[in-house]
PDB file of N, CA and C in Angstrom:
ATOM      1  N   UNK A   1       0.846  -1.164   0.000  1.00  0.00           N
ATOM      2  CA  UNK A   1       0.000   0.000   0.000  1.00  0.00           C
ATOM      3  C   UNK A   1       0.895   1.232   0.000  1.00  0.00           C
ATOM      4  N   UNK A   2       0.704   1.904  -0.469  1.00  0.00           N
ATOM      5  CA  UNK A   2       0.859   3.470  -1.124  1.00  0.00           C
ATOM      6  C   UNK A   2       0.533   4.732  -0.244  1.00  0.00           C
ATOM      7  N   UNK A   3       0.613   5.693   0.105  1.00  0.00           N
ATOM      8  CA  UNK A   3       0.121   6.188   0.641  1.00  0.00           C
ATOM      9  C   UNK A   3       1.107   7.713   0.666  1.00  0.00           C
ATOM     10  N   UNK A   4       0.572   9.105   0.051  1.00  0.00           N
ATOM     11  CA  UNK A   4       1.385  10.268   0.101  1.00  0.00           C
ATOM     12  C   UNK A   4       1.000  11.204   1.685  1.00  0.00           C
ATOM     13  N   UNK A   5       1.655  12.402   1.840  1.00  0.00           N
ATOM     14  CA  UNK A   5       1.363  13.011   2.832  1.00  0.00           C
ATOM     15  C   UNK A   5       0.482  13.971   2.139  1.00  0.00           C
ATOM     16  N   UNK A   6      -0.416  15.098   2.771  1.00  0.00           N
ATOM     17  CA  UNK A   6      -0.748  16.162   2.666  1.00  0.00           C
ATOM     18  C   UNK A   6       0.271  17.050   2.810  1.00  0.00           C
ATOM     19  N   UNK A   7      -0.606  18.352   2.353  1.00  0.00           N
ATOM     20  CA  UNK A   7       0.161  19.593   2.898  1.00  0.00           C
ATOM     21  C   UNK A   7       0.678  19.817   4.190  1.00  0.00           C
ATOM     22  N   UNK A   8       0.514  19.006   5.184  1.00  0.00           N
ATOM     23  CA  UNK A   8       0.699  19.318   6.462  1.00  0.00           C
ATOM     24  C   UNK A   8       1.112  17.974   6.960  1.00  0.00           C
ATOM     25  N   UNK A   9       1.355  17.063   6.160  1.00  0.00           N
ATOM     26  CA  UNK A   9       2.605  15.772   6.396  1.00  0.00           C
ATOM     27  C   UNK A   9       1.967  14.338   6.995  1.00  0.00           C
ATOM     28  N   UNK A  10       0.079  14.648   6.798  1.00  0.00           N
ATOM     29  CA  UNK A  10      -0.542  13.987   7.349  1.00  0.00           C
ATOM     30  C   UNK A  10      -0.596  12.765   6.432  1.00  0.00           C
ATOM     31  N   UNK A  11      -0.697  11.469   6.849  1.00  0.00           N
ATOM     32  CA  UNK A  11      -0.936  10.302   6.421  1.00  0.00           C
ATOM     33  C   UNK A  11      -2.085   9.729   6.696  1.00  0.00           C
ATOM     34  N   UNK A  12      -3.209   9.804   5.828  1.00  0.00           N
ATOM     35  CA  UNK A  12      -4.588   9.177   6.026  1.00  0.00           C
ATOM     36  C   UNK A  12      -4.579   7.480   5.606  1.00  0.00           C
ATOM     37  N   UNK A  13      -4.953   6.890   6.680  1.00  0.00           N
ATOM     38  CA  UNK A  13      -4.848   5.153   6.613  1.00  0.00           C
ATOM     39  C   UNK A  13      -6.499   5.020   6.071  1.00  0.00           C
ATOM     40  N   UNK A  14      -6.681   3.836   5.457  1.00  0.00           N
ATOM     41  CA  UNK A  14      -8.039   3.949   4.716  1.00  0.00           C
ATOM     42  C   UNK A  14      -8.858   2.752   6.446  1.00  0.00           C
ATOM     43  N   UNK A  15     -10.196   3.071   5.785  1.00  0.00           N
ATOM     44  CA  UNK A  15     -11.001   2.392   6.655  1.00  0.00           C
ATOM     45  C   UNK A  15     -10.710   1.130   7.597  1.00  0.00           C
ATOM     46  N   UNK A  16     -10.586   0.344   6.517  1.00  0.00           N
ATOM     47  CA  UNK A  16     -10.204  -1.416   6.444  1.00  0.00           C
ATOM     48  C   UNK A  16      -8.796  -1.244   7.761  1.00  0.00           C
ATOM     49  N   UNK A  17      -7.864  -0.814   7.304  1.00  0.00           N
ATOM     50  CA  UNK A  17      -6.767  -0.529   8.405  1.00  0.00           C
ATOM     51  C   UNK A  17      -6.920  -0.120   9.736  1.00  0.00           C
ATOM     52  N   UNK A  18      -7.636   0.449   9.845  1.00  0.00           N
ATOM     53  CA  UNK A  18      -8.441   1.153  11.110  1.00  0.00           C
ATOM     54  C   UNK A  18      -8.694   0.189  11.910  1.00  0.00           C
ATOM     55  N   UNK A  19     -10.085   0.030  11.034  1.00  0.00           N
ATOM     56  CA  UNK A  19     -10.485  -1.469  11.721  1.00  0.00           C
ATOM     57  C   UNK A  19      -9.872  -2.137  12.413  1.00  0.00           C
ATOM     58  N   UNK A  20      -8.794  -3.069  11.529  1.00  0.00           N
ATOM     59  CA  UNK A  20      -8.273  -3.822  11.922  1.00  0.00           C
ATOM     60  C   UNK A  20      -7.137  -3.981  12.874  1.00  0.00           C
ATOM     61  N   UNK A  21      -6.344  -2.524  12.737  1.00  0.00           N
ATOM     62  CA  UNK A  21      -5.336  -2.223  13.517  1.00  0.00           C
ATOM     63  C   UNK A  21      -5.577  -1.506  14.730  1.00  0.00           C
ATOM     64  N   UNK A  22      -6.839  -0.518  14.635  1.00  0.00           N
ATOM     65  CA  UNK A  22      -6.797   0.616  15.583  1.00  0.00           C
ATOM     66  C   UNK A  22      -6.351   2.148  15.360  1.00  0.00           C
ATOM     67  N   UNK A  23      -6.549   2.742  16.114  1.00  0.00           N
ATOM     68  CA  UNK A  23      -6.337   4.436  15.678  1.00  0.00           C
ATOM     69  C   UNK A  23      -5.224   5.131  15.820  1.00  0.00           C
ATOM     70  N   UNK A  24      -4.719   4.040  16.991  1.00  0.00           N
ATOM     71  CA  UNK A  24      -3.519   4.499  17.733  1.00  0.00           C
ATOM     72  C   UNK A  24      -1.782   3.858  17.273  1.00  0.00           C
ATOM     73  N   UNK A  25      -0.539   4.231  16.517  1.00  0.00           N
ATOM     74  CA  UNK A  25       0.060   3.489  16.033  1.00  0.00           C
ATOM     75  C   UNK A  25       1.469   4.605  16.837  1.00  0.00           C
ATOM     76  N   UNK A  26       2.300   3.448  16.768  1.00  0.00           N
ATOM     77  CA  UNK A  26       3.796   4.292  17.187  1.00  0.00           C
ATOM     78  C   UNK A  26       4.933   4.283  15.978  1.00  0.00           C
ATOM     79  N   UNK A  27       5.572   5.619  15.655  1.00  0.00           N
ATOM     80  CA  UNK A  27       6.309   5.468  14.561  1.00  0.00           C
ATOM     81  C   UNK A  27       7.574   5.232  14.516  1.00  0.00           C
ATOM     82  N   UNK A  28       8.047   4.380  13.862  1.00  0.00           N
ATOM     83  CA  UNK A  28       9.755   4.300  14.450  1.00  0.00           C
ATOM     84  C   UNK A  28      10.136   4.629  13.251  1.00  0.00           C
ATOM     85  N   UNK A  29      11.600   5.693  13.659  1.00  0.00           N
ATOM     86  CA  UNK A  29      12.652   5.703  12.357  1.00  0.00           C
ATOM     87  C   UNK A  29      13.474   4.521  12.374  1.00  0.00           C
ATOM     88  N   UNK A  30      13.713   3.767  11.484  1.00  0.00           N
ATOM     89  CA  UNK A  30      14.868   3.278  11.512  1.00  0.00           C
ATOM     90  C   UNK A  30      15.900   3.953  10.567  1.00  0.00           C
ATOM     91  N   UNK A  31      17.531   3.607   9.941  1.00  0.00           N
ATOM     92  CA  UNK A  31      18.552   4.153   9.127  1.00  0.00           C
ATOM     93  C   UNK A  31      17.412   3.848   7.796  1.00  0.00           C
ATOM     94  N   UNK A  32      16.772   2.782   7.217  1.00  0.00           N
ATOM     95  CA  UNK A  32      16.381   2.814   5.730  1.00  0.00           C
ATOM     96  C   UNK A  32      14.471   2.919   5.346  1.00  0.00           C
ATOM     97  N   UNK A  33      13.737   3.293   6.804  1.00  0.00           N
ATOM     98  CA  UNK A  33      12.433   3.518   6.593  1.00  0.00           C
ATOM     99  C   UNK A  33      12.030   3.820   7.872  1.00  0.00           C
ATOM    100  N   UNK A  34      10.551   4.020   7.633  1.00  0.00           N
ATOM    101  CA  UNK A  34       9.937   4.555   8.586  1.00  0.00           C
ATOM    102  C   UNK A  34       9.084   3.040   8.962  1.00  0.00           C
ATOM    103  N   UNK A  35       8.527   3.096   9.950  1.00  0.00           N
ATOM    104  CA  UNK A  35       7.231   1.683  10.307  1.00  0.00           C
ATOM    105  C   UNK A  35       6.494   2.294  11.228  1.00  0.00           C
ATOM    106  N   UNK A  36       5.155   1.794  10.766  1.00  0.00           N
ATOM    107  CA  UNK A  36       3.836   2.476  11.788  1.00  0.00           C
ATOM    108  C   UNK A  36       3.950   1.020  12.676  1.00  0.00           C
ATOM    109  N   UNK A  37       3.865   1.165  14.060  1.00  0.00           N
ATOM    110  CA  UNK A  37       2.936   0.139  15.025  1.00  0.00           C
ATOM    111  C   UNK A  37       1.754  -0.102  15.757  1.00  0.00           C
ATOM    112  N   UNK A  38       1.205  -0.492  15.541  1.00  0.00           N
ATOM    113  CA  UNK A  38      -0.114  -0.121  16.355  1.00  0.00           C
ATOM    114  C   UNK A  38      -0.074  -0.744  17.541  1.00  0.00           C
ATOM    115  N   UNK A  39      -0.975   0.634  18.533  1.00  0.00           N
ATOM    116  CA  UNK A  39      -0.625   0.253  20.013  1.00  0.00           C
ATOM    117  C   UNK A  39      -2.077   0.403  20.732  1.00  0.00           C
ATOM    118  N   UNK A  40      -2.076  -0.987  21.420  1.00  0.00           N
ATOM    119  CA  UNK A  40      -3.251  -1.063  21.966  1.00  0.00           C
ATOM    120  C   UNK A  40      -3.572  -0.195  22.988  1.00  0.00           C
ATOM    121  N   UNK A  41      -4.864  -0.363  23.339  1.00  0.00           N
ATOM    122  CA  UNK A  41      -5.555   0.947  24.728  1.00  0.00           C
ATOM    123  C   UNK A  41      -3.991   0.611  25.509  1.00  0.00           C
ATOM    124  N   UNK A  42      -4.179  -1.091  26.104  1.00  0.00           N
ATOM    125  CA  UNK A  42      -3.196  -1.735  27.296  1.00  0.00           C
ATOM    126  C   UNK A  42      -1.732  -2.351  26.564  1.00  0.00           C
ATOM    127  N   UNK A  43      -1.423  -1.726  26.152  1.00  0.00           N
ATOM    128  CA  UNK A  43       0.019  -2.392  25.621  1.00  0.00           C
ATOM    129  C   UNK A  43       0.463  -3.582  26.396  1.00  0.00           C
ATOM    130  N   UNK A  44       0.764  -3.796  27.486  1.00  0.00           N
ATOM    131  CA  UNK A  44       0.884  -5.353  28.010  1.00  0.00           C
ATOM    132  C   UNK A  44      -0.198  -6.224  27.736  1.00  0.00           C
ATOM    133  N   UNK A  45      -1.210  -5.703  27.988  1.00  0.00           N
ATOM    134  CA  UNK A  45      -2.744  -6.395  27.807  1.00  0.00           C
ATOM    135  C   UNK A  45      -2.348  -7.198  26.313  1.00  0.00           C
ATOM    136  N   UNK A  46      -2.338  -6.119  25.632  1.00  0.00           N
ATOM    137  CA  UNK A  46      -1.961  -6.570  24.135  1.00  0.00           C
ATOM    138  C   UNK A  46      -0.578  -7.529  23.611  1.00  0.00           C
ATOM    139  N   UNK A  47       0.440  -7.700  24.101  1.00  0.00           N
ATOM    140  CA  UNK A  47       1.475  -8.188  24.362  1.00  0.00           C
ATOM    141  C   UNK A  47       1.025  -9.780  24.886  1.00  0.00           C
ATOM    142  N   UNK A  48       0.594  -9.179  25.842  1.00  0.00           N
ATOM    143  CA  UNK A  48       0.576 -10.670  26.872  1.00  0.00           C
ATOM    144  C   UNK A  48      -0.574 -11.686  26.083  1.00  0.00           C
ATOM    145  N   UNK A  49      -1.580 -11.023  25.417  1.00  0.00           N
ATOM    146  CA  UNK A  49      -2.362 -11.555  24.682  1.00  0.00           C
ATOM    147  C   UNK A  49      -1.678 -12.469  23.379  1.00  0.00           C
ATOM    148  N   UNK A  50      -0.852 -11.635  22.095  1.00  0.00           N
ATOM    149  CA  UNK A  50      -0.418 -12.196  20.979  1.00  0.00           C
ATOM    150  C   UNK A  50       0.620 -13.207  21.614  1.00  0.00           C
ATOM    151  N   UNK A  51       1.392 -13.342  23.290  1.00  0.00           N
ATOM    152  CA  UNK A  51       2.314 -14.512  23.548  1.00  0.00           C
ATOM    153  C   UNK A  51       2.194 -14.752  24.153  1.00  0.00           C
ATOM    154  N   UNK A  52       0.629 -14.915  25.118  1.00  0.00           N
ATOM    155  CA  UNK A  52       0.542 -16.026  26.130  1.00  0.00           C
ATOM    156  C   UNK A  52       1.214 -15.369  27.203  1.00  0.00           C
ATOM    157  N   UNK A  53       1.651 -16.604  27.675  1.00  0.00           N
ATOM    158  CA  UNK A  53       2.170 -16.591  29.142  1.00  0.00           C
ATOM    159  C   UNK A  53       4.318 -16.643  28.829  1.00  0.00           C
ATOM    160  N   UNK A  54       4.603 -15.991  27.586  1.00  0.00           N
ATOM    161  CA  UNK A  54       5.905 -15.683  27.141  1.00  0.00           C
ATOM    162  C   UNK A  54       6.144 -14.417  28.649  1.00  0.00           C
ATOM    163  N   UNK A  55       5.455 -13.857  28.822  1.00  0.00           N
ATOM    164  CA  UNK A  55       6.083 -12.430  29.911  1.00  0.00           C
ATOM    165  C   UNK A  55       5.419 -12.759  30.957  1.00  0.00           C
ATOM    166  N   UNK A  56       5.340 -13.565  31.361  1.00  0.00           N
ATOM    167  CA  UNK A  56       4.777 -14.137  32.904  1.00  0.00           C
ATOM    168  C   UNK A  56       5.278 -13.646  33.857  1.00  0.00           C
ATOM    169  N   UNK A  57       5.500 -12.862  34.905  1.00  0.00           N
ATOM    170  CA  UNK A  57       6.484 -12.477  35.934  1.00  0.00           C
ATOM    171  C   UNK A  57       7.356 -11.561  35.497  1.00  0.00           C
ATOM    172  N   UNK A  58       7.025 -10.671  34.426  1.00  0.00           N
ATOM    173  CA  UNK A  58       7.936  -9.863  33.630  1.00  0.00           C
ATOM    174  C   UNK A  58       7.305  -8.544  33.789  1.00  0.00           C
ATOM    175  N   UNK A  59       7.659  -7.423  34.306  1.00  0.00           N
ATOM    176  CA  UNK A  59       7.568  -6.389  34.536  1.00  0.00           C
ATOM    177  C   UNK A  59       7.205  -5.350  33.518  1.00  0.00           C
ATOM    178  N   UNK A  60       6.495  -4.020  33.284  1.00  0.00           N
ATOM    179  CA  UNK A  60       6.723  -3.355  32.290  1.00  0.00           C
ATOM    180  C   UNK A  60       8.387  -2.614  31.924  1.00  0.00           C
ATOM    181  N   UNK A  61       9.064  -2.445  33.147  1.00  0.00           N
ATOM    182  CA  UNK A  61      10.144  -2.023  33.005  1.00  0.00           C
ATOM    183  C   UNK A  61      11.475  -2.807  32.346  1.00  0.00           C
ATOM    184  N   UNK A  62      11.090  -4.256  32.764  1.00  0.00           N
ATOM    185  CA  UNK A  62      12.200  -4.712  32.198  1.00  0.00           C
ATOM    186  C   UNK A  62      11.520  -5.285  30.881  1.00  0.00           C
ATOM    187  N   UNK A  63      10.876  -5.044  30.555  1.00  0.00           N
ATOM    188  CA  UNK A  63      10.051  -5.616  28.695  1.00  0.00           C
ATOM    189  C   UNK A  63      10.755  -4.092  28.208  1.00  0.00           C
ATOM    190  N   UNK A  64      10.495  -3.116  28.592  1.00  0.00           N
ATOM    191  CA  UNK A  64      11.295  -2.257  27.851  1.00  0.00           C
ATOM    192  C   UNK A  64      12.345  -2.091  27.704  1.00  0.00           C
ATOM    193  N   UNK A  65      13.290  -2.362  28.340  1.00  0.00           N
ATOM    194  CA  UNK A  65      14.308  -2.511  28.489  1.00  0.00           C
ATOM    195  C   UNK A  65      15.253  -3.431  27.396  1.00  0.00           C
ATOM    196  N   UNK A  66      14.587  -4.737  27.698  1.00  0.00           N
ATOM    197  CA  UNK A  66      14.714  -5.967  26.635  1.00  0.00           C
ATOM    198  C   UNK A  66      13.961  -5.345  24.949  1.00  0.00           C
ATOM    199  N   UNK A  67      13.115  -4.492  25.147  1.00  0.00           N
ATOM    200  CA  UNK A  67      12.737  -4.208  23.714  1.00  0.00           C
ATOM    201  C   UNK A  67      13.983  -2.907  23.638  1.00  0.00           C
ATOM    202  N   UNK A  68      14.528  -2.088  23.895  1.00  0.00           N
ATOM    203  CA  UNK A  68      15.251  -1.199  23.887  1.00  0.00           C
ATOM    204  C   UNK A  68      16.771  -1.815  22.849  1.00  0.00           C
ATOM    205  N   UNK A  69      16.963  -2.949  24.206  1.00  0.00           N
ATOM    206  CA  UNK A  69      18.289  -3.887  23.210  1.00  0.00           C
ATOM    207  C   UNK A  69      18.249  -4.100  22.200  1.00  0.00           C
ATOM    208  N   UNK A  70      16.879  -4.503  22.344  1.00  0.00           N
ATOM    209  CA  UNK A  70      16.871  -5.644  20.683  1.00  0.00           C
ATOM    210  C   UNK A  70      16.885  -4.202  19.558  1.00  0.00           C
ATOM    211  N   UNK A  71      16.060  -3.295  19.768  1.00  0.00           N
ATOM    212  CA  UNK A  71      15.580  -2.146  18.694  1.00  0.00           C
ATOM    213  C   UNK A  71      17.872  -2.037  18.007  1.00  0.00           C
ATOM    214  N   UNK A  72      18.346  -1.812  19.182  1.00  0.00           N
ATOM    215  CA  UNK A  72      19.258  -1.198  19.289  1.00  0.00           C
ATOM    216  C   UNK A  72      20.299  -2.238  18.737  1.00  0.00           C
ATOM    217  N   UNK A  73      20.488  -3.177  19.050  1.00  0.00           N
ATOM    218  CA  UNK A  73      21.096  -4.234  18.200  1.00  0.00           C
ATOM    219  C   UNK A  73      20.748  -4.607  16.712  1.00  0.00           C
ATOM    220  N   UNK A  74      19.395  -3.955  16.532  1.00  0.00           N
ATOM    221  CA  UNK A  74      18.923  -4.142  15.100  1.00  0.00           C
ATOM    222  C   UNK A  74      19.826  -3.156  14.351  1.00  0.00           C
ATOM    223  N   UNK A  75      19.268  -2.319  14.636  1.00  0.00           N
ATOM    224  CA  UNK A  75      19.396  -0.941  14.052  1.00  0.00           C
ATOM    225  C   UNK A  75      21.152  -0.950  14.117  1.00  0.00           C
ATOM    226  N   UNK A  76      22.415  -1.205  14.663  1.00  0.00           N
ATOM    227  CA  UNK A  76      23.343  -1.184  14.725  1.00  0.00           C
ATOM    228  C   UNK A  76      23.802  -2.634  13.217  1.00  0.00           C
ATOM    229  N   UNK A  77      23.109  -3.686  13.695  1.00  0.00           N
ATOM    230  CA  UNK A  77      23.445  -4.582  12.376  1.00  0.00           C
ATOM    231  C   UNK A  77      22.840  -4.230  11.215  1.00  0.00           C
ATOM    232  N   UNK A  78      21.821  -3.079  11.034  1.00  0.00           N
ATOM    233  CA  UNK A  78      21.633  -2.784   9.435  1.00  0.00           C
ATOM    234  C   UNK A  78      22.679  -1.494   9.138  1.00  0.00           C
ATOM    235  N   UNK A  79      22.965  -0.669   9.976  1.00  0.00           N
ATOM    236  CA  UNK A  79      23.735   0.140   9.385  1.00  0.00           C
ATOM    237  C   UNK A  79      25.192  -0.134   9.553  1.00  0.00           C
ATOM    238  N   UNK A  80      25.709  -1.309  10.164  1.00  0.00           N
ATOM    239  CA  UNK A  80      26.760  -2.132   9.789  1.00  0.00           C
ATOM    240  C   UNK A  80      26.564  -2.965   8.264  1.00  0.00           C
ATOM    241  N   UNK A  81      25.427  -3.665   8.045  1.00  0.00           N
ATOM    242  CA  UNK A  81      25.090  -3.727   6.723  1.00  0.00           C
ATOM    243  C   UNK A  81      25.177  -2.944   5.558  1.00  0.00           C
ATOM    244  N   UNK A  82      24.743  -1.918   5.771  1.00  0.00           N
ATOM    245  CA  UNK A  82      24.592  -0.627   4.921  1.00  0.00           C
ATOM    246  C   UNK A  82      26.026  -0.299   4.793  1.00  0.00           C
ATOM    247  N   UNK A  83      27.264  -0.137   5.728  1.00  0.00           N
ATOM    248  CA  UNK A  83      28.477   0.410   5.896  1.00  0.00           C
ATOM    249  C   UNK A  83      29.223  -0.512   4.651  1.00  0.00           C
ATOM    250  N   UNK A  84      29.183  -1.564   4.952  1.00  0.00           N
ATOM    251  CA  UNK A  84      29.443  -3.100   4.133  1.00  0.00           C
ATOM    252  C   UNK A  84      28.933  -2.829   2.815  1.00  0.00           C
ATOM    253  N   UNK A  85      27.824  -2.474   2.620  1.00  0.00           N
ATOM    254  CA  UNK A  85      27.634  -2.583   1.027  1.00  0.00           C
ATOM    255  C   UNK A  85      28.444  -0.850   0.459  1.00  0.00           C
ATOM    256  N   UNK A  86      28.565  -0.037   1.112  1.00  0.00           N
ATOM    257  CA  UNK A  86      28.840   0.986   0.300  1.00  0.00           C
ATOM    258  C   UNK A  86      30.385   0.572   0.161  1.00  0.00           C
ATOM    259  N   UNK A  87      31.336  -0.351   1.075  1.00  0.00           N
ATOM    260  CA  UNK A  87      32.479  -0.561   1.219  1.00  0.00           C
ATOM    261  C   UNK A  87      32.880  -1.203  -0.017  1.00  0.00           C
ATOM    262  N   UNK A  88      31.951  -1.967  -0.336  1.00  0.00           N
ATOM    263  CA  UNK A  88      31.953  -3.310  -1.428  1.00  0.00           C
ATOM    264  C   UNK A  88      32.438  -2.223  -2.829  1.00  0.00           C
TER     265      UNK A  88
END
């Protein structure tokens, strides 16, 4: 899906998306795009739902934390990637 900004940088999601995702989304930059997420009313609620009993005894503080790494280890191996191909 496709999708331009307005004059004012707005991104209109069509109906069907709504629906299905919700109203509410978080945007991350990464080094080679942007990604919408959608975030529930209860973000753990929602979490704990799509994996069960995966965060059982798991805190909101340290889920962020552990999501912090991982974002951060990503984002370090694509623009080590990226470094690599312009090297090539």
């Amino acid at each position: 899906m496709s999708k331009s900004t307005d004059e004012r940088g707005r991104i209109y999601l069509p109906k069907d998306v709504r629906e299905r995702f919700g109203e509410q989304y978080r945007i991350v930059e990464l080094p080679s795009h942007v990604a919408l997420f959608p975030v529930d009313e209860d973000p753990l609620d929602g979490i704990r739902e799509a994996v069960g009993d995966a965060f059982e005894g798991t805190d909101a503080d340290g889920l962020k934390a552990d999501a912090r790494e991982a974002i951060s280890r990503e984002v370090r191996e694509e623009t080590e990637d990226r470094s690599r191909e312009r090297d090539e």
